[in-house]
C-alpha atoms as a PDB file:
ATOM      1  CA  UNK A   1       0.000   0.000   0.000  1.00  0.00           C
ATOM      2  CA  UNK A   2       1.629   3.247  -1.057  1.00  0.00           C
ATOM      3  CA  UNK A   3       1.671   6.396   1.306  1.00  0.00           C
ATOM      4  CA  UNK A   4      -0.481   9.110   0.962  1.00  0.00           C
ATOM      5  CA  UNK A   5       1.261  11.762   3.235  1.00  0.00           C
ATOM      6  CA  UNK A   6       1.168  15.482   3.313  1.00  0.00           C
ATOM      7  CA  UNK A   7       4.603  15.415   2.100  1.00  0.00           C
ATOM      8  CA  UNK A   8       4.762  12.243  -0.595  1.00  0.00           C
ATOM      9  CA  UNK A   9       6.680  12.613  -3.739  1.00  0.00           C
ATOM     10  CA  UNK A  10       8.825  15.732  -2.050  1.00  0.00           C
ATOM     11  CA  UNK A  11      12.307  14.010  -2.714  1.00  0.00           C
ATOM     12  CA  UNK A  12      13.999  16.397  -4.754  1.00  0.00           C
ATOM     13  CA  UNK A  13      11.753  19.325  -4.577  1.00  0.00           C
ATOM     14  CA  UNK A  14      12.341  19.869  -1.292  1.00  0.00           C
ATOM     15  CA  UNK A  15      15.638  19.044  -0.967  1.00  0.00           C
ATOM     16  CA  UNK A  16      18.479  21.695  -0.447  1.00  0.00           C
ATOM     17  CA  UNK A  17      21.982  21.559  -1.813  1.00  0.00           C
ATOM     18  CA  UNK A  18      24.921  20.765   0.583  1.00  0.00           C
ATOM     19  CA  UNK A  19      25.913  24.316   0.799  1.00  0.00           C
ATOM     20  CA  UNK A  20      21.983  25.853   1.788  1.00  0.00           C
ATOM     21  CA  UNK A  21      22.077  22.974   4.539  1.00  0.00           C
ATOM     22  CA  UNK A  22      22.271  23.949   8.264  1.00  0.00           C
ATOM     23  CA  UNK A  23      20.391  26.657  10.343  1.00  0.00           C
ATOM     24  CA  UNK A  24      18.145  29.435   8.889  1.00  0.00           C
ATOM     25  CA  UNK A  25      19.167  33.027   8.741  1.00  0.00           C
ATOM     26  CA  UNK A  26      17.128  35.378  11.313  1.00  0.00           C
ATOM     27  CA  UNK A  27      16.422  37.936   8.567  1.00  0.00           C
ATOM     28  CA  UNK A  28      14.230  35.157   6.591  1.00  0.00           C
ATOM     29  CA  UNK A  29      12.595  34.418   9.985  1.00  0.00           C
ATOM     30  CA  UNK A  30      11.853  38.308  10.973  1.00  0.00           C
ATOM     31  CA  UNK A  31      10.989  39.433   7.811  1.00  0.00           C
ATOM     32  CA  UNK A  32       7.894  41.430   8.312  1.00  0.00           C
ATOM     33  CA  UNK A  33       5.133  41.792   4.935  1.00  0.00           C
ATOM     34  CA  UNK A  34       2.646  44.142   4.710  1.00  0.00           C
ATOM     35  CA  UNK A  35      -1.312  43.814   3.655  1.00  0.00           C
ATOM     36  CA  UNK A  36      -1.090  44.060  -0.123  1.00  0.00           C
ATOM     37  CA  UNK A  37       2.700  42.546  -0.850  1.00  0.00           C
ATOM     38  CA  UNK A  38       3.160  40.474  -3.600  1.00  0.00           C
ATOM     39  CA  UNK A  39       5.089  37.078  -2.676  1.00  0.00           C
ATOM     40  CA  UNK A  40       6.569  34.022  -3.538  1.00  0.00           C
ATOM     41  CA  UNK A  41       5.912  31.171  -1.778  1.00  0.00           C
ATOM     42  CA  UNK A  42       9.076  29.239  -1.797  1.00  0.00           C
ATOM     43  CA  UNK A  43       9.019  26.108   0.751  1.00  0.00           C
ATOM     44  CA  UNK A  44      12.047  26.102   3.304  1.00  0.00           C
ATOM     45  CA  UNK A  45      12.099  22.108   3.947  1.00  0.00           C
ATOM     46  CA  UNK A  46      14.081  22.379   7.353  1.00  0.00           C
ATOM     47  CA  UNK A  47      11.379  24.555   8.663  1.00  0.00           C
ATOM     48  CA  UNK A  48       8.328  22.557   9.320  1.00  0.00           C
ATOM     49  CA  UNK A  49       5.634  24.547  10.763  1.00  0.00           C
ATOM     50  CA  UNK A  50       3.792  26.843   8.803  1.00  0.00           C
ATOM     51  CA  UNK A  51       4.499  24.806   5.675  1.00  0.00           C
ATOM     52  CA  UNK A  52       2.073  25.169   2.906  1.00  0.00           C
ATOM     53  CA  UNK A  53       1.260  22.220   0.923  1.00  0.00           C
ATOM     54  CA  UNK A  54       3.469  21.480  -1.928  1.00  0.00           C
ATOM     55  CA  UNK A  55       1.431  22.423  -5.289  1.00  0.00           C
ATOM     56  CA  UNK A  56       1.921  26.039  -3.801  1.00  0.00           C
ATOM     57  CA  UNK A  57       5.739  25.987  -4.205  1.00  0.00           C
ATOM     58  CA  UNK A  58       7.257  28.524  -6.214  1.00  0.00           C
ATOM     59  CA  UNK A  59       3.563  30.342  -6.565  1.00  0.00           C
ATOM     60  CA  UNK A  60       2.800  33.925  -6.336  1.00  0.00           C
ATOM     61  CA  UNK A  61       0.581  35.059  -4.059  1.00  0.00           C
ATOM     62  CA  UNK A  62      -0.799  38.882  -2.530  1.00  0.00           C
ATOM     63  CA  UNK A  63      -0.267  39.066   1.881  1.00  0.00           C
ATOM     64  CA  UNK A  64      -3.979  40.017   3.209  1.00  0.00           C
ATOM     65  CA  UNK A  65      -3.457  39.596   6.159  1.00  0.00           C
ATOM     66  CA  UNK A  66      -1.709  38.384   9.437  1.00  0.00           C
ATOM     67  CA  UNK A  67      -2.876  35.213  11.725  1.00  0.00           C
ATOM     68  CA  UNK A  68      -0.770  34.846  14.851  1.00  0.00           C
ATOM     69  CA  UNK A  69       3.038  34.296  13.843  1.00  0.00           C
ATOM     70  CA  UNK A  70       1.961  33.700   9.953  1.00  0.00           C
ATOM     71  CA  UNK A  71       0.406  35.066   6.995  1.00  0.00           C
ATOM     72  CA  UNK A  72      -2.679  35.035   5.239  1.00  0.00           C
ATOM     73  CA  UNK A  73      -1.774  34.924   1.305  1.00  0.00           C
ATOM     74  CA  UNK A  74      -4.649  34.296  -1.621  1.00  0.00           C
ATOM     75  CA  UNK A  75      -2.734  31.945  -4.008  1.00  0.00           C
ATOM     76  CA  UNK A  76      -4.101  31.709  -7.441  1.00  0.00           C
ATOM     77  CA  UNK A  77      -4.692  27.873  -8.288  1.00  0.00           C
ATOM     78  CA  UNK A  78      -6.368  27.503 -12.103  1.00  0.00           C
ATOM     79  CA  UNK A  79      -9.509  29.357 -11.694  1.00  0.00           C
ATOM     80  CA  UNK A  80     -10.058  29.338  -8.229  1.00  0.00           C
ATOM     81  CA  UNK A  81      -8.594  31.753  -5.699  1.00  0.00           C
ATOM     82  CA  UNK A  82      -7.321  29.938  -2.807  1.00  0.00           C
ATOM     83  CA  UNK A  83      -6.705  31.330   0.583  1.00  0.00           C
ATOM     84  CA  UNK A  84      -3.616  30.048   2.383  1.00  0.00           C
ATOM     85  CA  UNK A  85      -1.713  30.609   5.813  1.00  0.00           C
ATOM     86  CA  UNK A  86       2.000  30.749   6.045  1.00  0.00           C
ATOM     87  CA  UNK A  87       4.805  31.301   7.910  1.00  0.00           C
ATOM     88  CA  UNK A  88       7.485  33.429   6.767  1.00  0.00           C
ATOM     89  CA  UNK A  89       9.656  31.494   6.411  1.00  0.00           C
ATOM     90  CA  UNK A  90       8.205  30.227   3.445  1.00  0.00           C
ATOM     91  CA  UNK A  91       7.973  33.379   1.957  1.00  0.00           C
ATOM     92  CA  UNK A  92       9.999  35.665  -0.286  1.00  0.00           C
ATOM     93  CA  UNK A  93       8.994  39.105  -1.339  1.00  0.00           C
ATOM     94  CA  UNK A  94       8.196  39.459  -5.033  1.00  0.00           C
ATOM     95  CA  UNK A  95      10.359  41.793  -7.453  1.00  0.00           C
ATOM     96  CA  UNK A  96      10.046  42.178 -11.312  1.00  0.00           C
END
């Protein structure tokens, strides 16, 4: 019976090279976003809580609002508009 986990089939795109390995920098944990900032969610795998699931990776998403310690971001996902809630460490401001 195969597994059906939150995390299945995560191998490689959650892995990190051998030089990103090790602890996470404070500024990507203190990083504060305002109502309205446009983001990419990018998944930090040694950072477990707060993790959105994986078909958001690499998405970009607009901050409305804060919940506790994380974010509230609505992801586009096909048609739909999809609301999510993230820490930030999994998050990465967007620049053109």
């Amino acid at each position: 019976m195969k597994s059906k986990g939150y995390r299945r089939r995560t191998r490689s795109l959650l892995r990190k090279k051998p030089r990103e390995r090790g602890k996470l920098g404070l500024s990507k944990i203190l990083r504060e976003y305002n109502p309205g900032d446009r983001v990419v969610v990018k998944i930090e795998s040694s950072v477990h809580r707060g993790m959105p699931h994986r078909r958001f990776h690499g998405k970009i998403g607009i901050i409305k609002g804060k919940r506790g310690q994380a974010y509230v971001v609505d992801v586009t996902q096909g048609k739909r508009v999809k609301e999510i809630i993230i820490r930030s460490e999994h998050l990465e401001s967007f620049t053109t």
